[in-house]
Structure formats: structure tokens, C-alpha cells
Protein backbone atom coordinates (compact mmCIF):
# COMPACT_ATOMS: atom_id res chain seq x y z
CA UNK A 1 103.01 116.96 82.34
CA UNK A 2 101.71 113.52 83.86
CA UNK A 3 100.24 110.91 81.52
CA UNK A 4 98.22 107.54 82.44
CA UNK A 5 99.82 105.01 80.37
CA UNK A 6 96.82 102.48 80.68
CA UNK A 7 93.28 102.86 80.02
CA UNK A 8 92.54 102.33 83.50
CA UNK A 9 95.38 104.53 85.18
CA UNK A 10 97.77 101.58 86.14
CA UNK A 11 100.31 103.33 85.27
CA UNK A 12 101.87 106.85 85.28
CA UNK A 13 104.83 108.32 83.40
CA UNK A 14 105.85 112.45 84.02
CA UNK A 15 107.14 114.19 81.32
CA UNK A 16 108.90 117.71 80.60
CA UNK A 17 109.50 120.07 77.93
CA UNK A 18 112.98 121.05 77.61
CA UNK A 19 114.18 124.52 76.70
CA UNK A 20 114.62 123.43 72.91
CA UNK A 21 111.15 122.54 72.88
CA UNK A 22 111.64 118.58 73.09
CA UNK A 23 109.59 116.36 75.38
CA UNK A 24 111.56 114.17 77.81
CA UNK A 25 110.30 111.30 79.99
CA UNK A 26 111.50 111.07 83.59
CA UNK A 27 110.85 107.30 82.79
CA UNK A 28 109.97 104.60 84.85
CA UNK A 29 113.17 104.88 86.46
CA UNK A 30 114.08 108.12 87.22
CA UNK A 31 110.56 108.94 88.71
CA UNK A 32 110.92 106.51 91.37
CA UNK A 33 114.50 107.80 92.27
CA UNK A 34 112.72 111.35 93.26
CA UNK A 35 109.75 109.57 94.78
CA UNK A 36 111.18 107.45 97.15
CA UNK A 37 113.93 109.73 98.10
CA UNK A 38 110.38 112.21 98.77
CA UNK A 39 108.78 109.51 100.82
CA UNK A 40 112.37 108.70 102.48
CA UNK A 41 113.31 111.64 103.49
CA UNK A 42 111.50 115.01 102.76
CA UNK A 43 108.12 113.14 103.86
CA UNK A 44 109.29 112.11 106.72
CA UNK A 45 108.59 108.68 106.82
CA UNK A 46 110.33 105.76 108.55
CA UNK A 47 108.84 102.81 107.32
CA UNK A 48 109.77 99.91 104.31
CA UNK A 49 110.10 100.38 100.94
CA UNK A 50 109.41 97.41 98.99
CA UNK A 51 110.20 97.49 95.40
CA UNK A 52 111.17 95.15 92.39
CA UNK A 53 114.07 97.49 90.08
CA UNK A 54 116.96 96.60 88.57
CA UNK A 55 118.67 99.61 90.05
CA UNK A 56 120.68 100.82 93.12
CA UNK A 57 119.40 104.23 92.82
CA UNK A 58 116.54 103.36 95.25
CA UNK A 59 118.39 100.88 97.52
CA UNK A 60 121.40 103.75 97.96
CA UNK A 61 118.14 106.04 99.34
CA UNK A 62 116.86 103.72 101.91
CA UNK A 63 120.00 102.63 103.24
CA UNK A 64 120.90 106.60 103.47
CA UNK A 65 117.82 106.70 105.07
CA UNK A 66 117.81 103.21 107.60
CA UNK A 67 115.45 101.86 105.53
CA UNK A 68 114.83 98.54 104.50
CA UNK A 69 114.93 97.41 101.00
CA UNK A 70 113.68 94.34 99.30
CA UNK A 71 113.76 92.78 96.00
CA UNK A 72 110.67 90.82 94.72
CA UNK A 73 109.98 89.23 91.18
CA UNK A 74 108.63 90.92 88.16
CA UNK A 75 104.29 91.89 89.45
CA UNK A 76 102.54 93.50 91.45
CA UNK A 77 101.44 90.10 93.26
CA UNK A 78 104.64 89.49 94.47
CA UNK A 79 105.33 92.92 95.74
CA UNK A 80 102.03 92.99 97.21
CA UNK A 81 102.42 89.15 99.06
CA UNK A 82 105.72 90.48 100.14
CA UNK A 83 103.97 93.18 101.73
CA UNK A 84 101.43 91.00 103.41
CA UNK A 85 104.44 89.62 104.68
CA UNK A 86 106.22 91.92 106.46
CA UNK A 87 102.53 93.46 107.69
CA UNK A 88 101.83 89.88 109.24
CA UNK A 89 105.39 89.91 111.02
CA UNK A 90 104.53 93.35 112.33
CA UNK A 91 107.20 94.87 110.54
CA UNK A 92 105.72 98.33 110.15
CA UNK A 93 104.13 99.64 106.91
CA UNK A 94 105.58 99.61 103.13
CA UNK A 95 105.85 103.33 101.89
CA UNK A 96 106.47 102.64 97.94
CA UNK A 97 106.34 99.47 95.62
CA UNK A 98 107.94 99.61 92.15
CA UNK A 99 108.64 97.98 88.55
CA UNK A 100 110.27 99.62 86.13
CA UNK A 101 107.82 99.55 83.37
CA UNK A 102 105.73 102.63 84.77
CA UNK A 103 104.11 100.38 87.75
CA UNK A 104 103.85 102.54 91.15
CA UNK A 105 102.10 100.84 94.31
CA UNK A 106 102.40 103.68 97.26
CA UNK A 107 101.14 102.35 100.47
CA UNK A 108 98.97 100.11 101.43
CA UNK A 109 95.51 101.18 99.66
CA UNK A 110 95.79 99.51 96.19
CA UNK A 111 97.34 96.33 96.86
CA UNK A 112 98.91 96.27 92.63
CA UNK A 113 99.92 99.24 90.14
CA UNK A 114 97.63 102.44 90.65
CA UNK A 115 98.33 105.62 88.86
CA UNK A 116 95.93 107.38 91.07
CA UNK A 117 97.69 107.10 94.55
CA UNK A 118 100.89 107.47 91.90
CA UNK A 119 99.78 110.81 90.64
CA UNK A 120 99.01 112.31 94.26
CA UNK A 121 102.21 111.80 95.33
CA UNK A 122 104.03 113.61 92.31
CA UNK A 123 101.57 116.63 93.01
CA UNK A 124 102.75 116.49 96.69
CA UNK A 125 106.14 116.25 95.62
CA UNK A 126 105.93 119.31 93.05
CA UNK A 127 104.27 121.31 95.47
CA UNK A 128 106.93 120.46 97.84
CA UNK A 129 109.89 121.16 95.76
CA UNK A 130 108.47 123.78 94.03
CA UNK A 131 108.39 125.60 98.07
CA UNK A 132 112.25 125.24 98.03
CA UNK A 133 112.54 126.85 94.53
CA UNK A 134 113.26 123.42 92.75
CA UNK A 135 111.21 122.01 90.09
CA UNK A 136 111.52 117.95 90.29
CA UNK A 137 113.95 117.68 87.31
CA UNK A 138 116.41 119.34 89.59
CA UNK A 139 115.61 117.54 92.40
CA UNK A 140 116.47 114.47 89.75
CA UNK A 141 119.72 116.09 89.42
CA UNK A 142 120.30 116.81 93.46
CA UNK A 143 120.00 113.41 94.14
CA UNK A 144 122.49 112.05 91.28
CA UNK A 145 124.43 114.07 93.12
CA UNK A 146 124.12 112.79 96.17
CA UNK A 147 123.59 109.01 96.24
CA UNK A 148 125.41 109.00 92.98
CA UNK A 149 125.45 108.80 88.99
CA UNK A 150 123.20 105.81 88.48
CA UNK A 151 121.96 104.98 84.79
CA UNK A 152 119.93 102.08 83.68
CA UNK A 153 119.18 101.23 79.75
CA UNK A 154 117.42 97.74 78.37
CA UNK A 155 117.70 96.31 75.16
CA UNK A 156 115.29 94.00 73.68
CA UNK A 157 116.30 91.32 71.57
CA UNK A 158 113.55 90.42 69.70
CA UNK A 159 113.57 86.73 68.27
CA UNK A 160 110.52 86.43 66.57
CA UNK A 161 109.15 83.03 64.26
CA UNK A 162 108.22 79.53 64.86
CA UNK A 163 111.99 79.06 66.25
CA UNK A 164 112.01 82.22 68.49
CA UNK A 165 111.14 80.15 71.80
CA UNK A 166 114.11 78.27 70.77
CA UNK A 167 116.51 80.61 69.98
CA UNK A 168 115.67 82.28 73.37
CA UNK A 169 115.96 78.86 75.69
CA UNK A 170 119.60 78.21 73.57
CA UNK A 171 120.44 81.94 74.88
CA UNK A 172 119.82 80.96 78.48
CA UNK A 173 121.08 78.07 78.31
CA UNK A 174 124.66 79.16 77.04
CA UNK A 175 124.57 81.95 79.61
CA UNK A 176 124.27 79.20 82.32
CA UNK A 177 126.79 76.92 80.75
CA UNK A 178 129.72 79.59 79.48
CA UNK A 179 128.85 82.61 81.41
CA UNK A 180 131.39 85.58 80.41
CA UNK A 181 134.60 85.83 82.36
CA UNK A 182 134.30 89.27 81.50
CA UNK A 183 132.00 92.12 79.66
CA UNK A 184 132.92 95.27 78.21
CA UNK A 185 136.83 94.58 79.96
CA UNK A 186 135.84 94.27 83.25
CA UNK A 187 136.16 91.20 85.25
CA UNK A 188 132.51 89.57 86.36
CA UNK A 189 132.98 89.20 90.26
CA UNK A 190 128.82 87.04 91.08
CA UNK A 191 126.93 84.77 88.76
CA UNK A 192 123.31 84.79 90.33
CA UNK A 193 120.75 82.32 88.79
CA UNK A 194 117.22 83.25 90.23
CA UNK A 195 116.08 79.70 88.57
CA UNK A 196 117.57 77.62 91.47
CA UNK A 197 118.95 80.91 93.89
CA UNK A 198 122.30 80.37 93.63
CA UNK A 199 125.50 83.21 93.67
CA UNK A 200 128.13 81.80 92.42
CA UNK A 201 132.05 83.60 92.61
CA UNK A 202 133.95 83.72 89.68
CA UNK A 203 137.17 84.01 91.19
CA UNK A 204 136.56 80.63 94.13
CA UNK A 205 133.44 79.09 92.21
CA UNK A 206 132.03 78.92 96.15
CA UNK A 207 128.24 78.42 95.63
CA UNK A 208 125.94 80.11 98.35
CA UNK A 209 122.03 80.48 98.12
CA UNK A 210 120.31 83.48 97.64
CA UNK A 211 116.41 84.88 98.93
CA UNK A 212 114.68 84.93 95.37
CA UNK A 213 114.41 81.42 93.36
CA UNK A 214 112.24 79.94 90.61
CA UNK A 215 112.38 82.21 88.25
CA UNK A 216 114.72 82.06 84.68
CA UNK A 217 116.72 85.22 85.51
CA UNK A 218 120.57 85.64 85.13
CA UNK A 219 122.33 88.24 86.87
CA UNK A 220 126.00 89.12 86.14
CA UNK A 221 127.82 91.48 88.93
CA UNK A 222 130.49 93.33 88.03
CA UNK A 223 134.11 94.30 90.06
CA UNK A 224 133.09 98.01 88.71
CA UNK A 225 129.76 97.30 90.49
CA UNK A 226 127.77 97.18 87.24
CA UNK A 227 125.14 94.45 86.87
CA UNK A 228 123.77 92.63 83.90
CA UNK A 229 120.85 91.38 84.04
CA UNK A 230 119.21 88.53 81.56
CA UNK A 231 115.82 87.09 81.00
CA UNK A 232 113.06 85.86 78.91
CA UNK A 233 109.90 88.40 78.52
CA UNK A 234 107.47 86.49 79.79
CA UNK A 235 104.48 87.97 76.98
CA UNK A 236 106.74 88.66 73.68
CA UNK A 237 109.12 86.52 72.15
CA UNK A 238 112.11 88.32 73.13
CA UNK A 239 115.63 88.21 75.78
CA UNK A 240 115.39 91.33 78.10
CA UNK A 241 118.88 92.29 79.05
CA UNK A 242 119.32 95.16 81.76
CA UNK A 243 122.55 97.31 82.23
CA UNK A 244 122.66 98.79 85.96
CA UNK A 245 125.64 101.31 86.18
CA UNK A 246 126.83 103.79 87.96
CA UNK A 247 129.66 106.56 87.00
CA UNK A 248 131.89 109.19 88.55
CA UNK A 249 129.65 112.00 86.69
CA UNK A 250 126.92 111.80 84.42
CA UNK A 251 130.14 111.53 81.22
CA UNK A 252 131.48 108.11 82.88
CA UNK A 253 127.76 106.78 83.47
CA UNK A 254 126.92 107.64 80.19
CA UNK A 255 130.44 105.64 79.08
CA UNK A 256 129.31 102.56 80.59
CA UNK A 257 126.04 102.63 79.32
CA UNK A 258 127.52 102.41 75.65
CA UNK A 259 130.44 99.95 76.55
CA UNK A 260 128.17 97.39 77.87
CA UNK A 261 125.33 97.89 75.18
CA UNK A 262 128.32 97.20 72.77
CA UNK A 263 128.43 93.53 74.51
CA UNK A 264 124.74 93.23 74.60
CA UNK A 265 124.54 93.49 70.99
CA UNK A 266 126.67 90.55 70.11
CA UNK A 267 124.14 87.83 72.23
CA UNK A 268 121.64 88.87 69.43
């Protein structure tokens, strides 16, 4: 079942009913896993994907696939400038844009979030699949498979009342100043502040610059290749922190998913 999420369609979400009877959202995570591995690959194209996630589910598909990848900031206007961009440079064409709050931008016909062009594509993909025998929750599961066991969960720590603002700018601000040496037991190898687009490593303290700046975004990388990321919702008052993780098998994914939450939970 696919649902608009927005009164005007701006977003799309695809859900299932399990055997027990329970609905489950693919997410706005998991959707874009199957969709741009579909647009990658089984559709044939050859072309950029520009997206802004958290995760390396989609980047380990277009590298697969010798396609190029690139990060942009939280909107639609960003992803859309970016593609402007690389249109301008005569970089050929961007296939699929991204958040992962629900927000799909495929091609070049909606220049922000459309459901619409969002929705045509899953139908193309179901039809697709559904040819080889495979519904797209197992094509979900082929792909795990075969790029890998990547998971993704965000908390929200809400900090609500006249001193919210505050308690969320003394959050940052002790991230910058005492990052963690380590989270859940495992060593933090990059420090990346989007404010002024610095990587920092822990282990030399060497300082390089990075693309992306301006924007008050931590990112902690870990030696297990698990990120962390940290920042201010920009609408509620409330510190969004992202785990990105990725496992042997869906048991040691699942593992680092709780051990890092665990961490998360004491910044509240």
C-alpha cells in the first residue's frame, strides 16, 4: 500500500502487511535503498544520483554501479541547486534526489519533493520485480544482501521550555569542545563539523576541509565505520542524533543499533 504523507503529495511512504497481520513501513529509508538500486541498475540508467541521507546504503549502490554520489544539506533547494549545478557543467542528468523524512525528487521534472513522479516509479518498480517473481520487500532483502546490512535509527531529544534553545546550543557546544574519544567501545576515527567544514583525526588531530560548510551539524565516524550524526531541528525544539551502521547480518546490525542508542540516551 502507498500513502501521500502531505496534503499535497510531497511525500510518499509504502507500506506492507505482514503475515501476522501487522502493517510495516518500508520508511523513508529503506524505500530509497530499492529505488535507486531500480534506477541504478535494473533501469538501466547511467547518470547521477544526487541525494541528501545519512546512509551508505545508497552511496554503496552507485559506486557498485559507477555512479556518482553527492551529499547536499537538509531541502529540496539544495538538492535541486546542486542539480542545476552539475546540469550547467554538462555533467549529464540526476536520476534520484532524497531526504530521509519521506522526500523523493526523481529526475529533473519537479525541481523539490513530489510524491507523484515518487509513486510512478514504485509502480514501475513493482511491476518490474513482480516479472522476476519478487515482491519489493524481497528485493529490500536482495540488496542487504548484496551491498550489505545497513540500518539507520534517529532519536529525538526533545528539550522543550523557555530554556530549550539553550539547553540545545550547550549540547553543541560541548560536542565541539569534548567530543567523545569513543561511543558504545569503539574508538571515533573523523570529527566533521559542517559549521566551518572541517574533518578533523582523532588519532593526529590533522585538520583538512571538507565540500559542505555553514551549517551546525556534527558528524562522528567510527573505526567500525559507524557514523553519528548530531544536529539541531531546525522547526522543533529538539537535538536530532542519527546512528548509520552497518553489520555482518541483520543480528550484528541490529546490535549496533541498540549499543549506540544506549550512548545517545545519556546526551539527553
Amino acid at each position: 500500500m502507498s500513502k501521500a504523507l502531505e496534503i499535497d503529495s510531497s511525500r510518499r511512504s509504502l507500506l506492507k502487511y505482514t503475515v501476522a497481520g501487522l502493517l510495516a513501513g518500508f520508511g523513508g529509508r529503506l524505500l530509497p535503498h530499492v529505488s535507486s538500486a531500480y534506477a541504478a541498475t535494473e533501469g538501466g540508467a547511467k547518470t547521477l544520483v544526487v541525494y541528501y541521507s545519512r546512509s551508505g546504503n545508497t552511496r554503496a549502490v552507485a559506486e557498485a554501479n559507477g555512479l556518482d554520489c553527492y551529499d547536499t544539506f537538509t531541502g529540496f533547494k539544495f538538492m535541486a541547486e546542486k542539480m542545476n549545478e552539475l546540469e550547467s557543467a554538462g555533467k549529464n542528468t540526476v536520476i534520484f534526489s532524497y531526504e530521509e523524512s519521506y522526500g523523493y525528487m526523481i529526475g529533473h521534472y519537479v525541481r523539490d519533493k513530489d510524491a507523484v513522479t515518487a509513486s510512478l516509479l514504485l509502480t514501475e518498480m513493482a511491476a518490474w520485480y513482480h516479472a522476476q517473481g519478487m515482491t519489493l520487500f524481497d528485493a529490500l532483502r536482495s540488496l542487504y544482501e548484496k551491498y550489505g546490512w545497513y540500518g539507520e535509527k534517529t532519536h529525538n531529544l526533545v528539550m522543550p521550555g523557555l530554556d530549550g534553545l539553550e539547553k540545545m546550543a550547550a549540547l553543541m557546544q560541548s560536542l565541539r569542545e569534548q567530543p567523545p574519544v569513543e561511543i558504545g567501545g569503539v574508538t571515533v576515527a573523523q570529527y566533521k563539523d559542517y559549521s566551518d567544514g572541517t574533518v578533523r583525526d582523532a588519532a593526529t588531530g590533522a585538520v583538512t576541509p571538507m565540500p559542505l560548510s555553514g551549517s551546525n551539524v556534527l558528524r562522528f565516524e567510527l573505526t567500525d565505520g559507524s557514523h553519528i550524526v548530531v544536529r539541531p531541528s531546525g522547526t522543533e525544539p529538539k537535538i536530532k542524533v542519527y546512528i548509520l551502521t552497518k553489520g555482518a547480518d541483520a543480528a550484528e546490525r541490529d546490535a549496533n543499533l541498540e549499543k549506540y542508542s544506549a550512548w545517545v540516551k545519556t546526551l539527553a
